[in-house]
C-alpha atoms as a PDB file:
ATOM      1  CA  UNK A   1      92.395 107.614 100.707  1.00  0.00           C
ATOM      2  CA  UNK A   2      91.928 104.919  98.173  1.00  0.00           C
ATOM      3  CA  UNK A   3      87.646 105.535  98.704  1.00  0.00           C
ATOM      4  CA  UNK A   4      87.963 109.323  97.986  1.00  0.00           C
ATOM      5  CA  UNK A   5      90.047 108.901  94.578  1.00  0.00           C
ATOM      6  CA  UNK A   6      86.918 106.385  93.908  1.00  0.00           C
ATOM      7  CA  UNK A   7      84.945 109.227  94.473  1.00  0.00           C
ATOM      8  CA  UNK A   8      86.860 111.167  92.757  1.00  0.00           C
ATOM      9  CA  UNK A   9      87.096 109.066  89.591  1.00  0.00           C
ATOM     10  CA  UNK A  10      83.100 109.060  89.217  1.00  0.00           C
ATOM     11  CA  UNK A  11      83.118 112.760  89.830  1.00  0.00           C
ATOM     12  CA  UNK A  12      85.017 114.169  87.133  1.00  0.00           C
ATOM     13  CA  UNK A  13      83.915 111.078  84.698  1.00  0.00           C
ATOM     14  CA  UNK A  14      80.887 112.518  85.019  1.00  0.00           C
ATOM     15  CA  UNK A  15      82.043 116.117  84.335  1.00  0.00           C
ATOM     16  CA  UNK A  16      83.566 114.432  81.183  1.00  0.00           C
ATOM     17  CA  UNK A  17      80.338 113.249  80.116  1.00  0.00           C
ATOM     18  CA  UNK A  18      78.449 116.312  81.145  1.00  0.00           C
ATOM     19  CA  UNK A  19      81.115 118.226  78.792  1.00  0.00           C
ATOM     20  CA  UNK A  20      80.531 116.019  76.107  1.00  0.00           C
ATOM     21  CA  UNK A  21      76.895 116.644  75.861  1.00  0.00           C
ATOM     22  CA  UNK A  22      77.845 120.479  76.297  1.00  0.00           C
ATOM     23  CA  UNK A  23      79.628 119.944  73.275  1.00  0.00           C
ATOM     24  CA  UNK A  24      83.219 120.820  74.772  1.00  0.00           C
ATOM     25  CA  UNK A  25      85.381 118.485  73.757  1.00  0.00           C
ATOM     26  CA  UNK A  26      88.210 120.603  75.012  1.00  0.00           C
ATOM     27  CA  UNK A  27      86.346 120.233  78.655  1.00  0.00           C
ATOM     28  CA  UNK A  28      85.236 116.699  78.615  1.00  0.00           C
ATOM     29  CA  UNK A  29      89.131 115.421  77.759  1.00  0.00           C
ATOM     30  CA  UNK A  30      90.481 117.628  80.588  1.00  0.00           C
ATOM     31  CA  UNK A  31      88.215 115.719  82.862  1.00  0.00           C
ATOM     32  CA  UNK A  32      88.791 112.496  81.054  1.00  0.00           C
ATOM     33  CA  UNK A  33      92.343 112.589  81.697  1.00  0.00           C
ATOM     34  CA  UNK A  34      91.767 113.676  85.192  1.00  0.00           C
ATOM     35  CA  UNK A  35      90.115 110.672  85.590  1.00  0.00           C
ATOM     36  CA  UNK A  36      91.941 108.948  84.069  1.00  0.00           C
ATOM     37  CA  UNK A  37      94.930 109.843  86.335  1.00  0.00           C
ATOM     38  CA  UNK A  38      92.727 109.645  89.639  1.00  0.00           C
ATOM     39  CA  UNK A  39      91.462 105.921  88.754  1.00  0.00           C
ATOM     40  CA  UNK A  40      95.394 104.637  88.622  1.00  0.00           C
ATOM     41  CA  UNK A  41      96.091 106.776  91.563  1.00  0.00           C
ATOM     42  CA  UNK A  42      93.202 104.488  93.149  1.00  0.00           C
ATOM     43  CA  UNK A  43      94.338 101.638  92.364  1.00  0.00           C
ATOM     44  CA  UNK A  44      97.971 102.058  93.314  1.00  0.00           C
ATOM     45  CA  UNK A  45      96.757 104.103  97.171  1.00  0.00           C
ATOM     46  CA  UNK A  46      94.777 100.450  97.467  1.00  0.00           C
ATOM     47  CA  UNK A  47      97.578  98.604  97.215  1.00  0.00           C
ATOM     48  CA  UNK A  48      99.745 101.183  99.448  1.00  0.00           C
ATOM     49  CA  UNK A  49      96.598 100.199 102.231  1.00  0.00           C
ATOM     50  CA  UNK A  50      97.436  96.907 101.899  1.00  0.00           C
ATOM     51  CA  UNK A  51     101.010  97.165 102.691  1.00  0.00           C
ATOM     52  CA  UNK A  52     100.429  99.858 105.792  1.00  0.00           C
ATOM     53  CA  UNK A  53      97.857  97.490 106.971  1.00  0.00           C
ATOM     54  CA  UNK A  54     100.733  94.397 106.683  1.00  0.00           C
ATOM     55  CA  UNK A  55     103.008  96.841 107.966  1.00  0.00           C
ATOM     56  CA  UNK A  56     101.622  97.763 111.002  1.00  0.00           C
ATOM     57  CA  UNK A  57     103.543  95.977 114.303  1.00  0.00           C
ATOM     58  CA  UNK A  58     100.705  93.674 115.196  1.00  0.00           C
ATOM     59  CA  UNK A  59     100.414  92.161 111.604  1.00  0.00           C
ATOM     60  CA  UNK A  60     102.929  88.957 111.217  1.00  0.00           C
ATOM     61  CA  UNK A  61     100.476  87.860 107.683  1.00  0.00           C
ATOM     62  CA  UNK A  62     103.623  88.341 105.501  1.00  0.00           C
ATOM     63  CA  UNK A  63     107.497  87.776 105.514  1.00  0.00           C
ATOM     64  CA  UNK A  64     109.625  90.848 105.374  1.00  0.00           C
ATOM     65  CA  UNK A  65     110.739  90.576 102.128  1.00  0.00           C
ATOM     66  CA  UNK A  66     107.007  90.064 100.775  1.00  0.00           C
ATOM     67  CA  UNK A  67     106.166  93.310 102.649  1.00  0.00           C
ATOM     68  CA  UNK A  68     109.477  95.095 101.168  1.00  0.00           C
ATOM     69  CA  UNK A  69     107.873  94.356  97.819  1.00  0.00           C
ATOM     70  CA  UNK A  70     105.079  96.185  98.862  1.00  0.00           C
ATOM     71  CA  UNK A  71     106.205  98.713 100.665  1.00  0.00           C
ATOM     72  CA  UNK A  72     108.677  99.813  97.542  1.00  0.00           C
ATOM     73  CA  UNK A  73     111.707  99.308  99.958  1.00  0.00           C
ATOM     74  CA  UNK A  74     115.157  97.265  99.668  1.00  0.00           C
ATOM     75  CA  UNK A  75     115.339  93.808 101.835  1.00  0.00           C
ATOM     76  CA  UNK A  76     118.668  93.263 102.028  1.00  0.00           C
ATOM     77  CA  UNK A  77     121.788  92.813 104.639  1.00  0.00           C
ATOM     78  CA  UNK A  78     122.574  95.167 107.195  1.00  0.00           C
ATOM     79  CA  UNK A  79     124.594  95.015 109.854  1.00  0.00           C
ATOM     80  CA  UNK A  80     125.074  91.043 109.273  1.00  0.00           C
ATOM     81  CA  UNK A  81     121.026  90.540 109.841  1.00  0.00           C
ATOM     82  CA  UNK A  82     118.143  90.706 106.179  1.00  0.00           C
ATOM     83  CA  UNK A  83     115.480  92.970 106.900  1.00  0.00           C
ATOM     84  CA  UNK A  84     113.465  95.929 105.155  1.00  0.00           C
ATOM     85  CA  UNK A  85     115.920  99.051 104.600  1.00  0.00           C
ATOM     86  CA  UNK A  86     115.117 102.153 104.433  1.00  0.00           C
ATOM     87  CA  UNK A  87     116.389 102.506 100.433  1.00  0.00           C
ATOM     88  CA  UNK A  88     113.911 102.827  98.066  1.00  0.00           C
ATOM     89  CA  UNK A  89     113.297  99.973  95.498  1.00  0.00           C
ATOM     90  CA  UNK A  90     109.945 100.509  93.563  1.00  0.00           C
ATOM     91  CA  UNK A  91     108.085  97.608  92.007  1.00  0.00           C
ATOM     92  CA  UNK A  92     105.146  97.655  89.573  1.00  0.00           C
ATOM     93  CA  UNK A  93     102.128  97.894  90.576  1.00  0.00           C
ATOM     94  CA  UNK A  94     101.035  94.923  88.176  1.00  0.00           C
ATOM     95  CA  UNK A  95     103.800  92.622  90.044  1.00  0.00           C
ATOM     96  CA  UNK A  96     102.497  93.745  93.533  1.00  0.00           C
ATOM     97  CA  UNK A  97      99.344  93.118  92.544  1.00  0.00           C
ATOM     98  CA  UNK A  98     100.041  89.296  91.150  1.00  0.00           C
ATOM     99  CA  UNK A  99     101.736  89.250  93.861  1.00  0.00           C
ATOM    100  CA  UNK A 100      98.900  89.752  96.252  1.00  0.00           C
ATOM    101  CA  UNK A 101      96.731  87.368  93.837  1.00  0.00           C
ATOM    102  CA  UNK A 102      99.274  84.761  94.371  1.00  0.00           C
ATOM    103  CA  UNK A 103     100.155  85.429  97.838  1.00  0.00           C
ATOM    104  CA  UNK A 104      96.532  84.701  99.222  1.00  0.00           C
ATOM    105  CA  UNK A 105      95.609  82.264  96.753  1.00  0.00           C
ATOM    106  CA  UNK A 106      92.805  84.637  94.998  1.00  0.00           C
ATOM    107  CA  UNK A 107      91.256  82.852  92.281  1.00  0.00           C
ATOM    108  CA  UNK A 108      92.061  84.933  89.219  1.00  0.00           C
ATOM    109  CA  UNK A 109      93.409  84.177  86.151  1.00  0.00           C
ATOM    110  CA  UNK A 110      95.524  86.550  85.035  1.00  0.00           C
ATOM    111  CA  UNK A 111      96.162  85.545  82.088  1.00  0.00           C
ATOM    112  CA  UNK A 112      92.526  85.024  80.698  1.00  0.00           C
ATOM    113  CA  UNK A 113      90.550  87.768  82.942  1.00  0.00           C
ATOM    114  CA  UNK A 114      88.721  90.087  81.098  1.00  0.00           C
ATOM    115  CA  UNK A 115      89.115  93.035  84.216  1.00  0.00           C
ATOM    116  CA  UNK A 116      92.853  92.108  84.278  1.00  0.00           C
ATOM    117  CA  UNK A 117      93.438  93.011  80.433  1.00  0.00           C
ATOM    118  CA  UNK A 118      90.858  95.700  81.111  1.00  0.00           C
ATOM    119  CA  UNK A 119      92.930  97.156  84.205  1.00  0.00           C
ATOM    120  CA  UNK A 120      96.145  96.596  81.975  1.00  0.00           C
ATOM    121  CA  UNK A 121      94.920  98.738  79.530  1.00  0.00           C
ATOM    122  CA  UNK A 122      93.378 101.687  81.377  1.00  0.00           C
ATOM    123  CA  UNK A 123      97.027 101.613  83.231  1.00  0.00           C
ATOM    124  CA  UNK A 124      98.856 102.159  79.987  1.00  0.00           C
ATOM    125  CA  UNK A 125      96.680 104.931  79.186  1.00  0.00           C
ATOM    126  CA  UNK A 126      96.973 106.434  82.670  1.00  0.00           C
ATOM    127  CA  UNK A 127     101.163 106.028  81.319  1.00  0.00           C
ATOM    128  CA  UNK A 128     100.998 107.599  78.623  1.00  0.00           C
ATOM    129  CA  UNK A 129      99.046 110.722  79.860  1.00  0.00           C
ATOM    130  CA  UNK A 130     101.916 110.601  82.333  1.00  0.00           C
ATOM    131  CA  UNK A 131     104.545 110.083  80.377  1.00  0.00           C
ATOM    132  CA  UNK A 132     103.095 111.588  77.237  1.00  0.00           C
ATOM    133  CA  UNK A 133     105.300 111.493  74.026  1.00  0.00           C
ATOM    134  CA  UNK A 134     102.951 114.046  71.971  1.00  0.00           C
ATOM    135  CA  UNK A 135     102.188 117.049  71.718  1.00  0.00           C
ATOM    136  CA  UNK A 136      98.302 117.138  71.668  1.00  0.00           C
ATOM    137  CA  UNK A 137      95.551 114.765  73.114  1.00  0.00           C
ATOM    138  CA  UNK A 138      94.358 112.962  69.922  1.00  0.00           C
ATOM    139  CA  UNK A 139      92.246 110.647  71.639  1.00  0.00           C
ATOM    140  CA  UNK A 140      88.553 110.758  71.183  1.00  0.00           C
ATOM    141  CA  UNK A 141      86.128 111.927  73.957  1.00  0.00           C
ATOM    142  CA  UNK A 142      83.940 108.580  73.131  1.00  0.00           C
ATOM    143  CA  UNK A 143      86.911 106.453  73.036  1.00  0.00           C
ATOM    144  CA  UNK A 144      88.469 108.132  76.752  1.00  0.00           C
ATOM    145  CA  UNK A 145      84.457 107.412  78.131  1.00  0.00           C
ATOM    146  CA  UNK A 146      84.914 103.420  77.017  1.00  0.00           C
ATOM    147  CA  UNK A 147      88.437 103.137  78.476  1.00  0.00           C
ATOM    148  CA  UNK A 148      87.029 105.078  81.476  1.00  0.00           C
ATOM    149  CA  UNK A 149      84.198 103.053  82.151  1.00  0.00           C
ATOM    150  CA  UNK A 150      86.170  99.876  81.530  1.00  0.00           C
ATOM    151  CA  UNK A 151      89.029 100.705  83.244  1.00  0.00           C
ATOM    152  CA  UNK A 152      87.029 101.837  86.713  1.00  0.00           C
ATOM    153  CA  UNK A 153      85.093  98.939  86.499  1.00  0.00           C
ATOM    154  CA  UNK A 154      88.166  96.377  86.049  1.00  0.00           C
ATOM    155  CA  UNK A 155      89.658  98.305  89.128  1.00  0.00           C
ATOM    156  CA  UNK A 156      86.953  97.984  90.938  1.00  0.00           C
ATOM    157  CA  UNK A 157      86.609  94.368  90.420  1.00  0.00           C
ATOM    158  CA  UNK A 158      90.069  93.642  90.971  1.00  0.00           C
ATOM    159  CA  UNK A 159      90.131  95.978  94.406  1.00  0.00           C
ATOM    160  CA  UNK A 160      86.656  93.767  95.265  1.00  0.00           C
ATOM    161  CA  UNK A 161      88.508  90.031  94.497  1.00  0.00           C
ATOM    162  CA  UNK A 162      91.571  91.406  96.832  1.00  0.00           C
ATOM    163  CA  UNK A 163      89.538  93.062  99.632  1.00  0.00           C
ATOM    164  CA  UNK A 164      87.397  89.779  99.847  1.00  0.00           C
ATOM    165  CA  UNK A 165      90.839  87.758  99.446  1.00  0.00           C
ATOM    166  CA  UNK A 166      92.655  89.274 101.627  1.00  0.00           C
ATOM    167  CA  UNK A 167      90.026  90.655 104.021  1.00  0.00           C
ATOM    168  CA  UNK A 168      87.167  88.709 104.341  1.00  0.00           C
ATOM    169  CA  UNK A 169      84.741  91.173 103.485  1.00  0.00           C
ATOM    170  CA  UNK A 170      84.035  93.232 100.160  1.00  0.00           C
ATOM    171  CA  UNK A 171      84.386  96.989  99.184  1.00  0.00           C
ATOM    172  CA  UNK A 172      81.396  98.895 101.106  1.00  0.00           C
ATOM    173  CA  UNK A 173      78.387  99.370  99.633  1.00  0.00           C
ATOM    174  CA  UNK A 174      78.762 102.771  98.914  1.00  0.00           C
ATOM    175  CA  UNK A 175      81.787 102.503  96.763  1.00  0.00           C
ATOM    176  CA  UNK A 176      80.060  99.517  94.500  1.00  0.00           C
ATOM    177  CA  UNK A 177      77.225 102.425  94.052  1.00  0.00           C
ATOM    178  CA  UNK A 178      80.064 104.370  92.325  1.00  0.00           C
ATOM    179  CA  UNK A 179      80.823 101.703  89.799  1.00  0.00           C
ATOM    180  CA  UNK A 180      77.168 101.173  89.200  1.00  0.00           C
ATOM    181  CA  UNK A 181      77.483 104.960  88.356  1.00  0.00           C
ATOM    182  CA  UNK A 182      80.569 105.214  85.915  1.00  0.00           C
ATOM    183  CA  UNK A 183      78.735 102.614  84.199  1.00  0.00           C
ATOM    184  CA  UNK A 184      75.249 104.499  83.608  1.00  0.00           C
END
């Protein structure tokens, strides 16, 4: 699912740009924000294919209590043995995904990476669309195309460093054409 919110993302960034040179600001932000919201959405159904992928019965890669953290589940005692419970206990997505860095030894640092900041930053905008606190959208449609364009691309990279990480293989082809494209 992760691949068609990529698709997604570079779709209606473009129909933000294509509104912009329309002249309809009021256009270009809707799809701004839309992509805005599908990019995070991206980010977080990667990490949710991680897990399933860990999760499945013939994967042993990671402890229970790793995968709980993925999974957004409670490890805990039950019935005198630890395992995953069925309770919900949600996590980050930043700590799953230092997590993950950490976990397979990815060679990032996180505290100097320029697509780690970048990703940090697109996520607290995707927050406070969410969670908005005004009453009108008083960002710019230039300054939602940078954070877009940043923000896709520092996803990207970051999906790219785990997929090789953890995988042994990078994003397809097809989906690096995408960030080639938000870029343009």
């Amino acid at each position: 699912m992760f691949e068609e919110y990529l698709r997604d993302t570079a779709h209606f960034l473009e129909e933000g740009r294509r509104a912009t040179r329309d002249g309809d600001e009021e256009a270009a932000k809707r799809s701004y924000r839309v992509t805005v919201m599908i990019g995070g959405a991206a980010m977080e159904t990667f990490v949710n294919y991680i897990a399933s992928t860990f999760g499945s019965p013939a994967s042993r890669t990671l402890e229970p209590y790793e995968l709980a953290l993925l999974l957004d589940k409670r490890f805990g005692q039950q019935d005198g043995r630890f395992g995953i419970q069925d309770q919900s206990a949600y996590s980050r997505l930043e700590d799953k995904l230092r997590f993950l860095f950490n976990r397979f030894s990815i060679a990032l640092d996180l505290g100097t990476s320029s697509e780690w900041c970048q990703f940090l930053e697109f996520k607290r905008l995707r927050d406070s669309l969410v969670h908005a606190r005004t009453d009108e959208d008083e960002t710019s449609v230039e300054d939602y195309d940078a954070a877009c364009v940043r923000g896709v691309r520092a996803s990207f990279v970051l999906m790219n460093r785990l997929s090789e990480g953890i995988f042994g293989k990078p994003m397809r082809a097809k989906l690096h054409d995408l960030v080639d494209f938000a870029e343009a």
